[in-house]
Protein backbone atom coordinates (compact mmCIF):
# COMPACT_ATOMS: atom_id res chain seq x y z
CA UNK A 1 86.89 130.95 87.94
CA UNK A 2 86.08 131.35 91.67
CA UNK A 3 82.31 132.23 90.77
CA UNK A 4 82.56 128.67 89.08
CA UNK A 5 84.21 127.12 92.19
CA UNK A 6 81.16 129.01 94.21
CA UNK A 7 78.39 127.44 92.17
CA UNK A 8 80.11 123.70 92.63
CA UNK A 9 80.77 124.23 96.23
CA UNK A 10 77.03 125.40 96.85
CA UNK A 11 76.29 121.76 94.91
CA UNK A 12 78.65 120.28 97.08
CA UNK A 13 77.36 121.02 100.52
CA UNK A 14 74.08 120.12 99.43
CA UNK A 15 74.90 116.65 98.12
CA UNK A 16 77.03 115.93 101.40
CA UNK A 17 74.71 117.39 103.65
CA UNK A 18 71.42 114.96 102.03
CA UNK A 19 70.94 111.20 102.33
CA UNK A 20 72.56 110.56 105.69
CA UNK A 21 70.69 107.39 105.68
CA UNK A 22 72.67 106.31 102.54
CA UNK A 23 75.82 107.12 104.17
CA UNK A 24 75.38 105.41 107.05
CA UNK A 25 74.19 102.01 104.81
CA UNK A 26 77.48 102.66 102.47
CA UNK A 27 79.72 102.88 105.86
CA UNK A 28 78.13 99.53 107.11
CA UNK A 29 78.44 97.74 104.26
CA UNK A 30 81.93 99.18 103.23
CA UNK A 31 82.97 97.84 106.70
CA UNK A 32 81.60 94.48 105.81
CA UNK A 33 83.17 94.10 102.55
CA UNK A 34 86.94 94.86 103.58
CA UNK A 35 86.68 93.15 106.34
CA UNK A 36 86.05 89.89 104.49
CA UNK A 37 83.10 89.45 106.82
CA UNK A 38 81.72 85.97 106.32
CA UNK A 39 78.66 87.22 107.38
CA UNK A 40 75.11 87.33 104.67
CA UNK A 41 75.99 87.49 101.41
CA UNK A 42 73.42 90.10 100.86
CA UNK A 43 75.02 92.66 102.83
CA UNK A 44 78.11 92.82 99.70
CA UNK A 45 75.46 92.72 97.32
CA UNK A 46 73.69 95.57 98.91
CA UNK A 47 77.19 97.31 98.53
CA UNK A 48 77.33 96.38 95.32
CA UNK A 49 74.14 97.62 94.13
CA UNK A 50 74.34 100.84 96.08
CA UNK A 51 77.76 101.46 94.24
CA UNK A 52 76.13 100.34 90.97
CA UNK A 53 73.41 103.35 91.87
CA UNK A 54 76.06 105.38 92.51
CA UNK A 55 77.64 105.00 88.81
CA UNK A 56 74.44 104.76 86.77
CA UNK A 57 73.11 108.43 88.19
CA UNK A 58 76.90 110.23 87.90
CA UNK A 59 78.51 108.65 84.74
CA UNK A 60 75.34 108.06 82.77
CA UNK A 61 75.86 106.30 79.36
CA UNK A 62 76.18 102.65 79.08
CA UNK A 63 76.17 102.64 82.74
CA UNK A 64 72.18 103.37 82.06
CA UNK A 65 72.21 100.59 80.38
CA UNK A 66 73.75 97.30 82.16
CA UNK A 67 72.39 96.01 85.56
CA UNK A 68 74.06 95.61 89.21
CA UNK A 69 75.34 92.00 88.45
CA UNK A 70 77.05 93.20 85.15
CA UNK A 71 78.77 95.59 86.75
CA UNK A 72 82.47 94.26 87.25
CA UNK A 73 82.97 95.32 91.14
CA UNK A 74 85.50 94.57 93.87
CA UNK A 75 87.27 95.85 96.67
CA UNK A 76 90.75 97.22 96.03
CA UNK A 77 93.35 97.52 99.15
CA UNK A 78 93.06 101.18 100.05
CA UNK A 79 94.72 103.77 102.61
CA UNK A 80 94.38 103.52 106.28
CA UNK A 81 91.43 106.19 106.11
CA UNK A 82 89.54 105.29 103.18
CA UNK A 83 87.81 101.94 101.48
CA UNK A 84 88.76 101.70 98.05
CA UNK A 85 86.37 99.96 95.09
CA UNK A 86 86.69 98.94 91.59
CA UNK A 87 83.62 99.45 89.04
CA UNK A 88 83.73 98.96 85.88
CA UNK A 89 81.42 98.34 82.64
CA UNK A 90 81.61 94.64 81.54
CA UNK A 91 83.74 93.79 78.11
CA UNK A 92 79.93 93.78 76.78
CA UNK A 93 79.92 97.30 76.91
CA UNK A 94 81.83 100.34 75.58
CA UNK A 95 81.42 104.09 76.49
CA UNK A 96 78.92 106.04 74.79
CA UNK A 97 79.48 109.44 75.33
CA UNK A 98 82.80 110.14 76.67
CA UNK A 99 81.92 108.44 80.15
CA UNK A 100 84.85 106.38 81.59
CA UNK A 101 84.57 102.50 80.78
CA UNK A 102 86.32 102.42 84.73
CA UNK A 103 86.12 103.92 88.22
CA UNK A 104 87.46 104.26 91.44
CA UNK A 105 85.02 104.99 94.19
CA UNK A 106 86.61 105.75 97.45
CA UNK A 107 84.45 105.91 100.77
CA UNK A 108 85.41 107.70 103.63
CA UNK A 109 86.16 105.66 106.64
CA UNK A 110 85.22 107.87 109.18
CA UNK A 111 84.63 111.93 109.26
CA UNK A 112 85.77 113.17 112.12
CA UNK A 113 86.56 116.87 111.28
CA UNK A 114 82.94 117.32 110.01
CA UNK A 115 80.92 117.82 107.21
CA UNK A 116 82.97 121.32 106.55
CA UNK A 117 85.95 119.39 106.16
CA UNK A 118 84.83 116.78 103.32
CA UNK A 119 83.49 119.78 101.27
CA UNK A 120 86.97 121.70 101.41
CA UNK A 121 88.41 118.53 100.29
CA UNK A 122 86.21 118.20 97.24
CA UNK A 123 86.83 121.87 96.28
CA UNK A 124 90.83 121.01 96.92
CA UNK A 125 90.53 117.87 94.66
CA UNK A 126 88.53 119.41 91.87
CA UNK A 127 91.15 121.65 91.46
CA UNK A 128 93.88 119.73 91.53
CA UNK A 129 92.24 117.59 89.04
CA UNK A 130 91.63 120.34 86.85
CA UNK A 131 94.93 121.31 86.52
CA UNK A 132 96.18 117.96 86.11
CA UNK A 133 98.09 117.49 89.66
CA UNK A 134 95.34 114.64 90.62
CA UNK A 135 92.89 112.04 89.24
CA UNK A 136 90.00 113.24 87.17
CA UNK A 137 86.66 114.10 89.51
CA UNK A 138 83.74 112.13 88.39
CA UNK A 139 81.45 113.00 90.98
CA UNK A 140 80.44 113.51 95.02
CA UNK A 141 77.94 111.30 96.83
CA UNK A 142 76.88 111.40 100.43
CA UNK A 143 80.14 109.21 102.01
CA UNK A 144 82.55 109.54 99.47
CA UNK A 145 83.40 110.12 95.35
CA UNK A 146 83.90 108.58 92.02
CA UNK A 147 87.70 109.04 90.88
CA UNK A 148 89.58 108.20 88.18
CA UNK A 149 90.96 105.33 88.32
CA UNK A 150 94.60 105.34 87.13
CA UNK A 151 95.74 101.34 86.27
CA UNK A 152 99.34 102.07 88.49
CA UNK A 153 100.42 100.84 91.99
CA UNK A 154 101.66 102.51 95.05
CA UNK A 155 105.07 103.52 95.18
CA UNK A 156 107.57 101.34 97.15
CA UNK A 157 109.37 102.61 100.40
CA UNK A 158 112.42 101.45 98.91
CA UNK A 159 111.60 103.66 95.63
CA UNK A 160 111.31 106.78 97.53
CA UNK A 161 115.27 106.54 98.58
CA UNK A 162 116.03 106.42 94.45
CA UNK A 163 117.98 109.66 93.61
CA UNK A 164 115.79 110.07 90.45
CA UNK A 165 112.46 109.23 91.60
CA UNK A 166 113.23 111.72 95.04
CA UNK A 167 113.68 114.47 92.74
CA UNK A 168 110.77 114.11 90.44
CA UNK A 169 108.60 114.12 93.54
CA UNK A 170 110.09 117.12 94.84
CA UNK A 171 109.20 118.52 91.47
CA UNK A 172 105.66 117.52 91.78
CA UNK A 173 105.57 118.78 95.20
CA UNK A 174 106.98 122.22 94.26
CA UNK A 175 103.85 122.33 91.71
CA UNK A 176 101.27 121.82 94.09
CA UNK A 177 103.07 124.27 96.82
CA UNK A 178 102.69 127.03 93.97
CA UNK A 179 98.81 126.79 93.59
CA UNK A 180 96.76 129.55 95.03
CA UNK A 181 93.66 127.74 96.47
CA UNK A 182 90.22 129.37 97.46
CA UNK A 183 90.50 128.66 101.33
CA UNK A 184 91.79 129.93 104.28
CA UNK A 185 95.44 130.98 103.64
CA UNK A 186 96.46 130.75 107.46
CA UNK A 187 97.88 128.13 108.83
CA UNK A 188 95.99 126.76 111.32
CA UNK A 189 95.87 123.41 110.11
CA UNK A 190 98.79 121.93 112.06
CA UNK A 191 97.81 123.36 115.21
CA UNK A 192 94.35 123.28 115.31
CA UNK A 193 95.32 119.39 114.21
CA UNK A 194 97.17 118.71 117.31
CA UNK A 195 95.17 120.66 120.00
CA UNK A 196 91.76 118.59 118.29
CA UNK A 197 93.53 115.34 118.58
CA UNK A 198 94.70 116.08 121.85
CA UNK A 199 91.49 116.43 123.46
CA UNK A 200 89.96 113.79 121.86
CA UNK A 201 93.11 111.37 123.53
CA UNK A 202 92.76 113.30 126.60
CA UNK A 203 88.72 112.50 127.05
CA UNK A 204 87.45 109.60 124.75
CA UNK A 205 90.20 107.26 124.49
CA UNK A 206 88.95 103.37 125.82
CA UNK A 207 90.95 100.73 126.07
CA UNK A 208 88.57 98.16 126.02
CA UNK A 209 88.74 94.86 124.13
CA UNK A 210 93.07 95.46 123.31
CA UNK A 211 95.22 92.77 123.90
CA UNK A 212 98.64 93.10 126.03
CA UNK A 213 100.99 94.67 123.79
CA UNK A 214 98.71 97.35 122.35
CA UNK A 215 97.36 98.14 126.38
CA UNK A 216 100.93 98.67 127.04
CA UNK A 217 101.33 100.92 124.05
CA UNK A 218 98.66 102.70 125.01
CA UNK A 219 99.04 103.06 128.37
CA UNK A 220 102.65 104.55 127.55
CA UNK A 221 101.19 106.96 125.13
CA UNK A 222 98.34 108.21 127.39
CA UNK A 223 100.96 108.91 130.51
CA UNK A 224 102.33 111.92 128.35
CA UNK A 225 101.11 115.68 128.97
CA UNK A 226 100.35 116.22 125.03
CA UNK A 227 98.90 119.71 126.37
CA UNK A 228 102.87 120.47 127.84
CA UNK A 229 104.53 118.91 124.81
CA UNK A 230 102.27 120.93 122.31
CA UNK A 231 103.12 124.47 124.47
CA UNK A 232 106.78 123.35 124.10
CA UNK A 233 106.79 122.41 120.54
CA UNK A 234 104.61 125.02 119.33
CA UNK A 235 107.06 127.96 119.39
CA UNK A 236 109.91 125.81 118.37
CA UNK A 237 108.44 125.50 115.29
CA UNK A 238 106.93 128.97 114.80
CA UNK A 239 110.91 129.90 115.33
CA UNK A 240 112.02 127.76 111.77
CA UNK A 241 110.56 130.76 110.03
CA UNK A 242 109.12 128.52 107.31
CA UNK A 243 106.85 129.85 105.18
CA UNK A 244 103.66 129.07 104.55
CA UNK A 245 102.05 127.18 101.20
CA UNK A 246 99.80 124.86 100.22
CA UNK A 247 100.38 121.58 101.10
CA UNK A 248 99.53 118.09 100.72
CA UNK A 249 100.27 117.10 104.50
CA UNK A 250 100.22 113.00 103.89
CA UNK A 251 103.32 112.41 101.34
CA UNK A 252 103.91 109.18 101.88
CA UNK A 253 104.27 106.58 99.18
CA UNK A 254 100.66 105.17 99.68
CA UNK A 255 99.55 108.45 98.48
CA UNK A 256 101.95 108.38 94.84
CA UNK A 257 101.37 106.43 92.36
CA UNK A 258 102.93 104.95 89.45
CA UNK A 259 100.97 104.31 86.26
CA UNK A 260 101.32 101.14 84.40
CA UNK A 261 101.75 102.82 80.81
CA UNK A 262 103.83 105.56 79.94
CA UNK A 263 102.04 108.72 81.55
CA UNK A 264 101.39 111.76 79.59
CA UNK A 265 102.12 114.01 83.11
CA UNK A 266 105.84 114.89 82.34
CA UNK A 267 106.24 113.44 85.97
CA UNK A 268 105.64 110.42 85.80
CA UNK A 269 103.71 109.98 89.28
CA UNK A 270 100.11 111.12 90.35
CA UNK A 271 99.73 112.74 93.84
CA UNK A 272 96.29 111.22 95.30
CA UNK A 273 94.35 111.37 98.37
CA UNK A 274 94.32 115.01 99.54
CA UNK A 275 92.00 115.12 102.48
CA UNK A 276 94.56 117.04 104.71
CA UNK A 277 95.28 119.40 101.86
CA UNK A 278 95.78 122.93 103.47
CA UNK A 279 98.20 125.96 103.55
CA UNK A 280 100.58 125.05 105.96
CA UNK A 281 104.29 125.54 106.58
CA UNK A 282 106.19 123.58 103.63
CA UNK A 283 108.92 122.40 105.54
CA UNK A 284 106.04 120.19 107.16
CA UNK A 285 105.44 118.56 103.86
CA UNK A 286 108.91 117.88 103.42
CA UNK A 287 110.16 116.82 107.03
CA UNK A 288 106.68 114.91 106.54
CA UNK A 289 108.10 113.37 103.66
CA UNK A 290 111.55 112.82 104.51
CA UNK A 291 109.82 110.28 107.54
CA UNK A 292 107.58 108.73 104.93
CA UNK A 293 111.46 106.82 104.16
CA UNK A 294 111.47 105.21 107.62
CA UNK A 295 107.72 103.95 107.80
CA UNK A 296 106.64 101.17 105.40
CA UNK A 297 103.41 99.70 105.14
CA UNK A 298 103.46 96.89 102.97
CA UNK A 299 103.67 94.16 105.64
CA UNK A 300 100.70 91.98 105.37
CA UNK A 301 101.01 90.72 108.72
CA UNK A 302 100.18 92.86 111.84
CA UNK A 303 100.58 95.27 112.79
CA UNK A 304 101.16 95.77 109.06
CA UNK A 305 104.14 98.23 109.12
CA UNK A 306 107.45 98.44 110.20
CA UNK A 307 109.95 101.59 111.26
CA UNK A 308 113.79 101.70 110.65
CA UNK A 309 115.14 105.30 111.73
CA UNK A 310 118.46 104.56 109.96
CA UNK A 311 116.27 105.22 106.61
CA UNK A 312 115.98 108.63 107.52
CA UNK A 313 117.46 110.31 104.29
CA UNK A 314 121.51 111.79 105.05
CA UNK A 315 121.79 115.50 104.04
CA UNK A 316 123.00 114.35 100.36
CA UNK A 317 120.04 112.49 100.10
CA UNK A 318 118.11 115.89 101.35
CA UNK A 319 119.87 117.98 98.63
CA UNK A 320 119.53 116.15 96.22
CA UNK A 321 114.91 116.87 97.49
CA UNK A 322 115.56 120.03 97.99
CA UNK A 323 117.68 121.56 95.08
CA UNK A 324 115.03 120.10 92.88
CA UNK A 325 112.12 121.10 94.77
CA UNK A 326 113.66 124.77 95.04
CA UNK A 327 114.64 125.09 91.28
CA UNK A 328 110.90 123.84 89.93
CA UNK A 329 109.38 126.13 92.52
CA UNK A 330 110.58 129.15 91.01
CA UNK A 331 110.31 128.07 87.96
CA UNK A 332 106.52 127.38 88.49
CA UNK A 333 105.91 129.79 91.04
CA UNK A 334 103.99 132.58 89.61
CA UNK A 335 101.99 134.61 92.68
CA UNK A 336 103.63 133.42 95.50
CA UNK A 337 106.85 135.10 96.50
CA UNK A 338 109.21 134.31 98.80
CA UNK A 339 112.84 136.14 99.76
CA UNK A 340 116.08 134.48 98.88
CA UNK A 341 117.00 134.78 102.37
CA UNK A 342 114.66 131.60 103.11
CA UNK A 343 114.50 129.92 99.93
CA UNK A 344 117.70 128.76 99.49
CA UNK A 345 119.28 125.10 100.73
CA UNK A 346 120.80 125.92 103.85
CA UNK A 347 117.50 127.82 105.29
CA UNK A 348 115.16 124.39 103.93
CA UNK A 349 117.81 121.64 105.45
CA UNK A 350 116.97 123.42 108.92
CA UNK A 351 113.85 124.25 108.82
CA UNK A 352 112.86 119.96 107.60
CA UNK A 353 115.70 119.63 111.05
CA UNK A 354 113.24 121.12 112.84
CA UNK A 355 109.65 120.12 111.33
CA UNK A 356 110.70 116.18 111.81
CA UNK A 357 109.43 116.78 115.17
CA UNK A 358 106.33 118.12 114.12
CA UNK A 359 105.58 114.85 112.00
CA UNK A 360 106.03 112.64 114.99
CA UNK A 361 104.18 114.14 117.20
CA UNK A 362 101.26 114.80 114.84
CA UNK A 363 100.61 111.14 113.31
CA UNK A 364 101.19 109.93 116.78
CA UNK A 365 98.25 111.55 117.64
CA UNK A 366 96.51 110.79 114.83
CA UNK A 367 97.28 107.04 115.44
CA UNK A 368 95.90 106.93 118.79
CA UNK A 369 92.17 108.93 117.21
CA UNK A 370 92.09 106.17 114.79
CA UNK A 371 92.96 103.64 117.55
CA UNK A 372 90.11 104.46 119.16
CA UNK A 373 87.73 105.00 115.88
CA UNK A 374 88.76 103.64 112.77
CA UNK A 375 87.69 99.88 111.53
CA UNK A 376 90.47 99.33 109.10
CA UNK A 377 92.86 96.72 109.85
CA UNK A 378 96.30 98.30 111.47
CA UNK A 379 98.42 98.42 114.52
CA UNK A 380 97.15 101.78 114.89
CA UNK A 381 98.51 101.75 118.76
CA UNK A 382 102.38 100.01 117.42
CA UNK A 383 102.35 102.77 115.40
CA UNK A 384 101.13 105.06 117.18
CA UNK A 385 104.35 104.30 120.07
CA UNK A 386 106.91 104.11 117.01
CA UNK A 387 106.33 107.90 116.17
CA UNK A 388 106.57 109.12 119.53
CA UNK A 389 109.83 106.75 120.28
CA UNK A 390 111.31 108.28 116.90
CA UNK A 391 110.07 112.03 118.35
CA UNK A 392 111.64 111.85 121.97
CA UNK A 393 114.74 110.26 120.26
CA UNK A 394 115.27 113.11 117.67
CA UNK A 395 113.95 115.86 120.11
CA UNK A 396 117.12 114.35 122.22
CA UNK A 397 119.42 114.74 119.38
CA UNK A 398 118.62 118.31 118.39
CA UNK A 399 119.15 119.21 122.10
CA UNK A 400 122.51 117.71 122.75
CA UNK A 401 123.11 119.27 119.27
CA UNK A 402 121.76 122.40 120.76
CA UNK A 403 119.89 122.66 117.16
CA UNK A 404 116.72 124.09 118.81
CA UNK A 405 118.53 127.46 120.34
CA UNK A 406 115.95 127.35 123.30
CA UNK A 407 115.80 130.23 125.52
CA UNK A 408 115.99 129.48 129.08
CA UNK A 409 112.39 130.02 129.75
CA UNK A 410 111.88 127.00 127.05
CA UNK A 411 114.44 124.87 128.78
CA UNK A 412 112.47 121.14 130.13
């Protein structure tokens, strides 16, 4: 098996690493498209025809055989990292030879972690696709990939608070936290995460061109020592003695969906978008998680989210997460072992008590990189000031609770 995931990694690298013109035409045009750009028309066609290219050379059969304008192709509403398309084969046409009459092909917005990164994600994906955690892999192009594309929607904010659906994602999650992926089994993720973004905010944030409310957010955000708070926090967190899986990192309810017929995954849901897959500590994934409950992002006015902390979930809504997440994980969980004395429910409630803090502080980093970088429409800054008010005001709670047991030399 891992001399198979060799050979497709070696393919990988050299797909991404050709045709950096093409990616650099895709990301224009991709731009152009979800921004509803009124500008030439034959800027979406080019998009369109590149992305008919795209499905003709990796999916062969009767896409060899229709044109660029048969091709049914639009934009679908996508993450906050990604652009999201629909491509399909007319009603003319019917698959051949097993090829998929449908696609998803999701570009990358922007690569910041490098080319490295992308390919680990690939190798992640095909996995989970091959053992049915994910969306069938239909192929890697310079910029992006072709997906399955699963007729569902996004799950709801509200649906993650219902007492059935919480558990069968904590069922889900326990499944993916038992895989045993080819890549680096330390975790380094997190931290090498934070220290990343915080140079990047320390040397190449601008604030040009931002209106008053997001230069005040932003000037708030930028008058924190990130490099003190990080030296703080680290330790803190090293001190949950959580231990250390593979995780998905971005469990929100963007990233689960809900098919539209009866699924043949005894779940129910499908896990997607897995670029910040990684073995990290799991009480990350599910303090990461548990926050997902206060942030929704279905406002279509900007800055197209909004953040109640009273959502947070109460410790019977936590139990009822955790004692399903810790009964499928040892059902499931075949080469990783891990002592009683941590997996049990008292030992996960505090070690989520302590990882909130370490889901605050990392997306309101990442907010402020994609302040500064991304071209998706969001209030990347709004946001970006919501996580850290919600991480000083639980950091506050947890120390008049004296939850965090610091030392003296740790005292601020």
């Amino acid at each position: 098996m891992f001399r198979c995931l060799s050979r497709r990694l070696l393919n990988i690298e050299k797909i991404i690493s050709s045709f950096s013109q093409l990616l650099s035409d895709l990301h224009s045009c991709a731009t152009m498209v979800n921004n509803d750009n009124p500008g030439p028309t034959f800027q979406v066609k080019k998009m369109r025809d590149q992305a008919y290219r795209i499905c003709r050379d990796y999916l062969s059969g009767s896409w060899k055989s229709i044109s660029s304008s048969d091709m049914v192709f639009r934009s679908i509403s996508g993450g906050m990292s990604n652009f999201l398309y629909y491509c399909s084969l007319p009603e003319t046409h019917t698959p051949l030879v097993g090829e998929p009459q449908q696609v998803l092909m999701r570009m990358y917005g922007q690569i910041h972690e490098g080319i490295e990164a992308k390919v680990t994600e690939s190798v992640i994906f095909m996995m989970l696709s091959e053992r049915k955690l994910g969306p069938k892999l239909y192929g890697i192009f310079p910029g992006g990939r072709l997906e399955e594309y699963i007729p569902a929607r996004a799950m709801t904010c509200d649906e993650l608070k219902s007492p059935e659906m919480s558990a069968t994602i904590a069922r889900k999650l326990a499944k993916v936290h038992t895989l045993n992926v080819p890549i680096n089994k330390e975790p380094t993720w997190l931290f090498d995460k934070m220290k990343n973004w915080i140079q990047f905010v320390k040397h190449e944030i601008r604030l040009d061109d931002l209106n008053e409310e997001q230069k005040n957010c932003a000037m708030k955000l930028l008058a924190v020592d990130w490099e003190k708070e990080f030296n703080w926090l680290k330790p803190v967190l090293m001190r949950a003695k959580s231990p250390v899986l593979f995780c998905h990192n971005d469990l929100q309810e963007g990233n689960i969906l809900v098919p539209e017929t009866n699924s043949a995954n005894e779940d129910k849901i499908v896990f997607i978008d897995f670029e910040y897959c990684s073995y990290n500590f799991r009480a990350f994934d599910i303090a990461n998680h548990f926050c997902e409950w206060i942030c929704d992002y279905s406002s279509l006015e900007y800055p197209h989210f909004t953040v109640k902390s009273e959502e947070y979930p109460t410790i019977s809504q936590q139990l009822n997460f955790i004692r399903s997440y810790l009964k499928n994980f040892e059902s499931s969980c075949a080469d990783t072992e891990i002592s009683d004395e941590v997996n049990n429910e008292e030992h996960v409630l505090h070690e989520v008590s302590i990882f909130v803090l370490a889901s605050h502080f990392l997306w309101t980093l990442w907010a402020m990189v994609n302040a500064q970088n991304s071209q998706i429409q969001f209030g990347y800054w709004e946001y970006g000031k919501a996580r850290w008010d919600a991480y000083v005001e639980y950091k506050q709670r947890l120390l008049q609770q004296d939850s965090l047991k610091l030392s003296s030399n740790e005292e601020r």
